[in-house]
N, C-alpha and C. Protein backbone atom coordinates (compact mmCIF):
# COMPACT_ATOMS: atom_id res chain seq x y z
N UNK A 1 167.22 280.54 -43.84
CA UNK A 1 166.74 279.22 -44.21
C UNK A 1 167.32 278.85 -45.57
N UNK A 2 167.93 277.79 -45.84
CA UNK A 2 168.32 277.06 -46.86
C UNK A 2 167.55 276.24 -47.56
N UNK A 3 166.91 276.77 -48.51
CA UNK A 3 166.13 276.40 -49.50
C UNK A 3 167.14 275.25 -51.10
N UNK A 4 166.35 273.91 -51.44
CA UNK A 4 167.12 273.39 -52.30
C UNK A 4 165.66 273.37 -53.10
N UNK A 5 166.24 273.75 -54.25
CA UNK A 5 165.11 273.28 -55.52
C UNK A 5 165.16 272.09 -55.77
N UNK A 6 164.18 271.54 -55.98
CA UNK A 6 164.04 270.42 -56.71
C UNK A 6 162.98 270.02 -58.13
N UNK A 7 162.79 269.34 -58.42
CA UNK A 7 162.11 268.82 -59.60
C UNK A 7 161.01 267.89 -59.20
N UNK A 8 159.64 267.89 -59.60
CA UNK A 8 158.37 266.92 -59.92
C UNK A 8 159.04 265.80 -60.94
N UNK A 9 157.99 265.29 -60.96
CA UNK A 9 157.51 264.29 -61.97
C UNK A 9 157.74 264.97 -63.20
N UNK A 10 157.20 265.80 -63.56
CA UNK A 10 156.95 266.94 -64.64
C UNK A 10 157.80 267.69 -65.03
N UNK A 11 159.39 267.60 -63.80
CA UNK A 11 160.21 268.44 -63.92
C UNK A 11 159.95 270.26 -63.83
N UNK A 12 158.67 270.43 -62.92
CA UNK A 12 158.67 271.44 -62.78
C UNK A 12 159.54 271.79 -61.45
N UNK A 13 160.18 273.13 -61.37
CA UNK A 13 161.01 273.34 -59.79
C UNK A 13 159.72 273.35 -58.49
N UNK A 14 160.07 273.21 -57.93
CA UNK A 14 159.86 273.22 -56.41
C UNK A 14 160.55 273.33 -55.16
N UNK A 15 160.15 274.23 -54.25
CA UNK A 15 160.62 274.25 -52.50
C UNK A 15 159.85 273.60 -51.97
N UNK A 16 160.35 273.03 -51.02
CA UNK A 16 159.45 272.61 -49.66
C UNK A 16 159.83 273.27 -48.70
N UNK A 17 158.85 273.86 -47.57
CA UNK A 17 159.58 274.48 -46.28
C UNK A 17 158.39 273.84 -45.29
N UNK A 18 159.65 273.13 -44.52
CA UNK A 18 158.60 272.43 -43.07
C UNK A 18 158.18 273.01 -42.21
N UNK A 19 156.91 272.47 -41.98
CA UNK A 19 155.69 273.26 -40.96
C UNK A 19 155.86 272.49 -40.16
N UNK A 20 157.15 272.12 -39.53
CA UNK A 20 157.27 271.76 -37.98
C UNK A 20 156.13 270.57 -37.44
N UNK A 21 155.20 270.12 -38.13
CA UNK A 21 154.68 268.67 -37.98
C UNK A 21 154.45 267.46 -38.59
N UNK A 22 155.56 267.15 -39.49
CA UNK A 22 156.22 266.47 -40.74
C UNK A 22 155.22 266.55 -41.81
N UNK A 23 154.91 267.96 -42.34
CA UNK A 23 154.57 268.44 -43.53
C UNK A 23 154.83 269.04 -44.12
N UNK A 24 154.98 269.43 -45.33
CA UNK A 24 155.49 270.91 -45.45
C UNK A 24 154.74 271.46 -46.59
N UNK A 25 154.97 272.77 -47.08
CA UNK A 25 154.05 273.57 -48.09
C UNK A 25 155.08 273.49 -49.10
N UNK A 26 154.70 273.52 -49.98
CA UNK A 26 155.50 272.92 -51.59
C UNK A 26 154.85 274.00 -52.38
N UNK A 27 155.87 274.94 -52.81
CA UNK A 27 155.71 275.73 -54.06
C UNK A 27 156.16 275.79 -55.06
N UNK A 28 155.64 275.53 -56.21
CA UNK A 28 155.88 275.14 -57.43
C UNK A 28 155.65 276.23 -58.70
N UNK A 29 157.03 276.52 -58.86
CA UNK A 29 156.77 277.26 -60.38
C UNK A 29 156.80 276.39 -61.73
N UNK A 30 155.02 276.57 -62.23
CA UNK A 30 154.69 276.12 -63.22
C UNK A 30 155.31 277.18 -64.57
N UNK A 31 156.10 276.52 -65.53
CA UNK A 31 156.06 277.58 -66.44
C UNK A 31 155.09 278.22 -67.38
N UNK A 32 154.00 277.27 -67.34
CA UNK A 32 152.76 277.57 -68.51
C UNK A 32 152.22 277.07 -67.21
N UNK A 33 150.95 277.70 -67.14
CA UNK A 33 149.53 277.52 -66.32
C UNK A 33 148.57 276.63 -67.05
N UNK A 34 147.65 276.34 -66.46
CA UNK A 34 146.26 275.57 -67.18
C UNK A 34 145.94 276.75 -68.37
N UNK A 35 145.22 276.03 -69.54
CA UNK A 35 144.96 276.90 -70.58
C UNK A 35 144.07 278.01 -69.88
N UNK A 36 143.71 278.62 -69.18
CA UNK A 36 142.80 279.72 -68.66
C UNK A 36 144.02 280.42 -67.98
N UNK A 37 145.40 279.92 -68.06
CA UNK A 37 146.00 281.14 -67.50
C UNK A 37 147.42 280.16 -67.94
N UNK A 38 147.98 280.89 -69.03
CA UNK A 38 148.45 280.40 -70.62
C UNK A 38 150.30 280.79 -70.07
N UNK A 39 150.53 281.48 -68.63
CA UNK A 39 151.53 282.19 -68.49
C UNK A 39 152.23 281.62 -67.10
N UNK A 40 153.72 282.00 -66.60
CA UNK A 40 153.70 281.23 -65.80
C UNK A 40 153.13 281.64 -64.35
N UNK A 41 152.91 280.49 -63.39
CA UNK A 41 151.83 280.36 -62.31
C UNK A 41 152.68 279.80 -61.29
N UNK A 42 152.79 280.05 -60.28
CA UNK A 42 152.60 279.47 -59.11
C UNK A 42 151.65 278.78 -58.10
N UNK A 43 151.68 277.36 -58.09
CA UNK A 43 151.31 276.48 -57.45
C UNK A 43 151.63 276.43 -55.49
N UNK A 44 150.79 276.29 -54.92
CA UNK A 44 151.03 276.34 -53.46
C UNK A 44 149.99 275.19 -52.91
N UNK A 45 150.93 273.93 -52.25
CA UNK A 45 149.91 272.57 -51.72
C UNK A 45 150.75 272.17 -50.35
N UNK A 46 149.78 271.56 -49.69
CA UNK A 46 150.75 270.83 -48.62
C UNK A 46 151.19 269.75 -48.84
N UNK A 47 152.25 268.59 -48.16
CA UNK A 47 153.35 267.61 -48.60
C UNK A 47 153.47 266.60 -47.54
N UNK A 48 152.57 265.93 -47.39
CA UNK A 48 152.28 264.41 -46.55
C UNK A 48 153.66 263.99 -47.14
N UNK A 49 154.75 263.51 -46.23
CA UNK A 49 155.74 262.59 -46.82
C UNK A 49 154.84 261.08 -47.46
N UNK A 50 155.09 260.67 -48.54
CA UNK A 50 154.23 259.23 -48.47
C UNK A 50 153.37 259.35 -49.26
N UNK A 51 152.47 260.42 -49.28
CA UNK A 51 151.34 260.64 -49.85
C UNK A 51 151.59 261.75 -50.88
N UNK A 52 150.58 261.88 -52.07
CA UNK A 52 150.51 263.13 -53.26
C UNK A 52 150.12 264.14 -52.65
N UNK A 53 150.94 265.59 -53.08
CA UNK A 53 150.80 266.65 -52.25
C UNK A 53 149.39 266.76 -52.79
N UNK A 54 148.56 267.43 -51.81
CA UNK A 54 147.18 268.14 -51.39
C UNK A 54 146.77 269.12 -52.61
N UNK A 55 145.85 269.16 -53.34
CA UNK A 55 145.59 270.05 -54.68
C UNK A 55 145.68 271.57 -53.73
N UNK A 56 146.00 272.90 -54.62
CA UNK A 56 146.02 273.90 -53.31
C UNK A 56 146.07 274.97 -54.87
N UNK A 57 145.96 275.99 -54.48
CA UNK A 57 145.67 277.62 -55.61
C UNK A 57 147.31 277.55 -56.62
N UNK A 58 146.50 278.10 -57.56
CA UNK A 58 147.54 278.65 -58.35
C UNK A 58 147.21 280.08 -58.93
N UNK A 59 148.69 280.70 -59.05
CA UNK A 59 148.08 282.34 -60.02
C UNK A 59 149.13 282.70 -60.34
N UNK A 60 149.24 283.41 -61.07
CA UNK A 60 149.85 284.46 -62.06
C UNK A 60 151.41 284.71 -61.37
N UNK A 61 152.37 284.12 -61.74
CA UNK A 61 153.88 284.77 -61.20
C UNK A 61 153.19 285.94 -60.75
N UNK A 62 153.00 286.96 -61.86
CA UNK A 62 152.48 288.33 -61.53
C UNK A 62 152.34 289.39 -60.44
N UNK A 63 151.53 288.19 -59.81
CA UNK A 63 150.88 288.62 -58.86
C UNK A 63 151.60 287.81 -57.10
N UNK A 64 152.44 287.50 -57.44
CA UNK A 64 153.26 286.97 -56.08
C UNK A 64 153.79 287.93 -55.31
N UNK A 65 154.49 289.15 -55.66
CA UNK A 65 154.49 290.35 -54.52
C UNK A 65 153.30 290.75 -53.82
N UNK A 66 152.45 291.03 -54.53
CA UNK A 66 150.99 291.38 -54.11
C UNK A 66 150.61 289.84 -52.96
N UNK A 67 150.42 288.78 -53.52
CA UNK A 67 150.15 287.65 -52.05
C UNK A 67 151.01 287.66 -51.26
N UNK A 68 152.43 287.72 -51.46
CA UNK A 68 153.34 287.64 -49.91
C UNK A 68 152.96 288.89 -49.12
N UNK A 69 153.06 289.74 -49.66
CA UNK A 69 152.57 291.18 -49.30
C UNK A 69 151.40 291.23 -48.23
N UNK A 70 149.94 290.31 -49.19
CA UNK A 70 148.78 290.04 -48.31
C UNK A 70 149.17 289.16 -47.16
N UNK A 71 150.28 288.28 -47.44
CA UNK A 71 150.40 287.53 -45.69
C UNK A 71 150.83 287.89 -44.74
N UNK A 72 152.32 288.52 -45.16
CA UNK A 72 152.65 289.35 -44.21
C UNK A 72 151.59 290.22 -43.73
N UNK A 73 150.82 291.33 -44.10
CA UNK A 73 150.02 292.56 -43.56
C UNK A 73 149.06 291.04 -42.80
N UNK A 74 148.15 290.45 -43.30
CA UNK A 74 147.44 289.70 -42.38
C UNK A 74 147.92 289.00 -40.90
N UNK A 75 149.34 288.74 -41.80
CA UNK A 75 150.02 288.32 -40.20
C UNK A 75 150.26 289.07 -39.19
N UNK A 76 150.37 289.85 -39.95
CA UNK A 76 150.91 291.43 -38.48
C UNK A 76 149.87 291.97 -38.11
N UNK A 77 148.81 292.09 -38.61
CA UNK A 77 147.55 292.33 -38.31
C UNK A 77 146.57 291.50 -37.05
N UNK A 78 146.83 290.32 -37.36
CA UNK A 78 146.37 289.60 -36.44
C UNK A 78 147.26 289.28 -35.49
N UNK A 79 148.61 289.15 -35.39
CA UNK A 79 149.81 289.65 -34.57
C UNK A 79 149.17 290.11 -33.33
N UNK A 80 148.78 291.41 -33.77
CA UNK A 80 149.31 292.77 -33.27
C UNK A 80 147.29 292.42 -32.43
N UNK A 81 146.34 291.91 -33.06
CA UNK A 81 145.44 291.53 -32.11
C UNK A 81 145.15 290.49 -30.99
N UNK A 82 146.47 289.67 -31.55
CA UNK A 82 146.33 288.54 -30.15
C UNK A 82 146.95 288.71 -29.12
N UNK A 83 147.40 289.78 -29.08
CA UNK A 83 148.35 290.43 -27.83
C UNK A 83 147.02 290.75 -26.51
């Protein structure tokens, strides 16, 4: 998949990757977080063409191996039960 960065309003970067029903999930590396988390963060919302993306979690660069990590295992997990 061919991913292009782009820029907000704010000039922060962002991907979009389409969810196949003209939406897509927009992740955004914030370089400074809200003052309760002073470092940089990743932002994750969905993307109505037309409309302001959907408010959605943010956390800790940090900790982004650890969440892809949790989706994958959840995905394969539940995978492996809908069989």
């Amino acid at each position: 998949m061919n991913m292009t960065i782009q820029h907000d309003s704010s000039e922060q970067p962002y991907v979009e990757v389409p969810m196949g029903n003209g939406e897509f999930v927009r992740i955004t590396y914030l370089r400074v977080g809200w003052p309760e988390q002073p470092t940089p963060t990743v932002r994750i919302q969905i993307h109505t063409p037309g409309k302001p993306p959907r408010p959605g979690p943010e956390f800790p660069v940090s900790l982004v191996g650890e969440v892809v990590q949790s989706i994958v295992e959840l995905a394969r997990h539940e995978g492996e039960t809908d069989q």
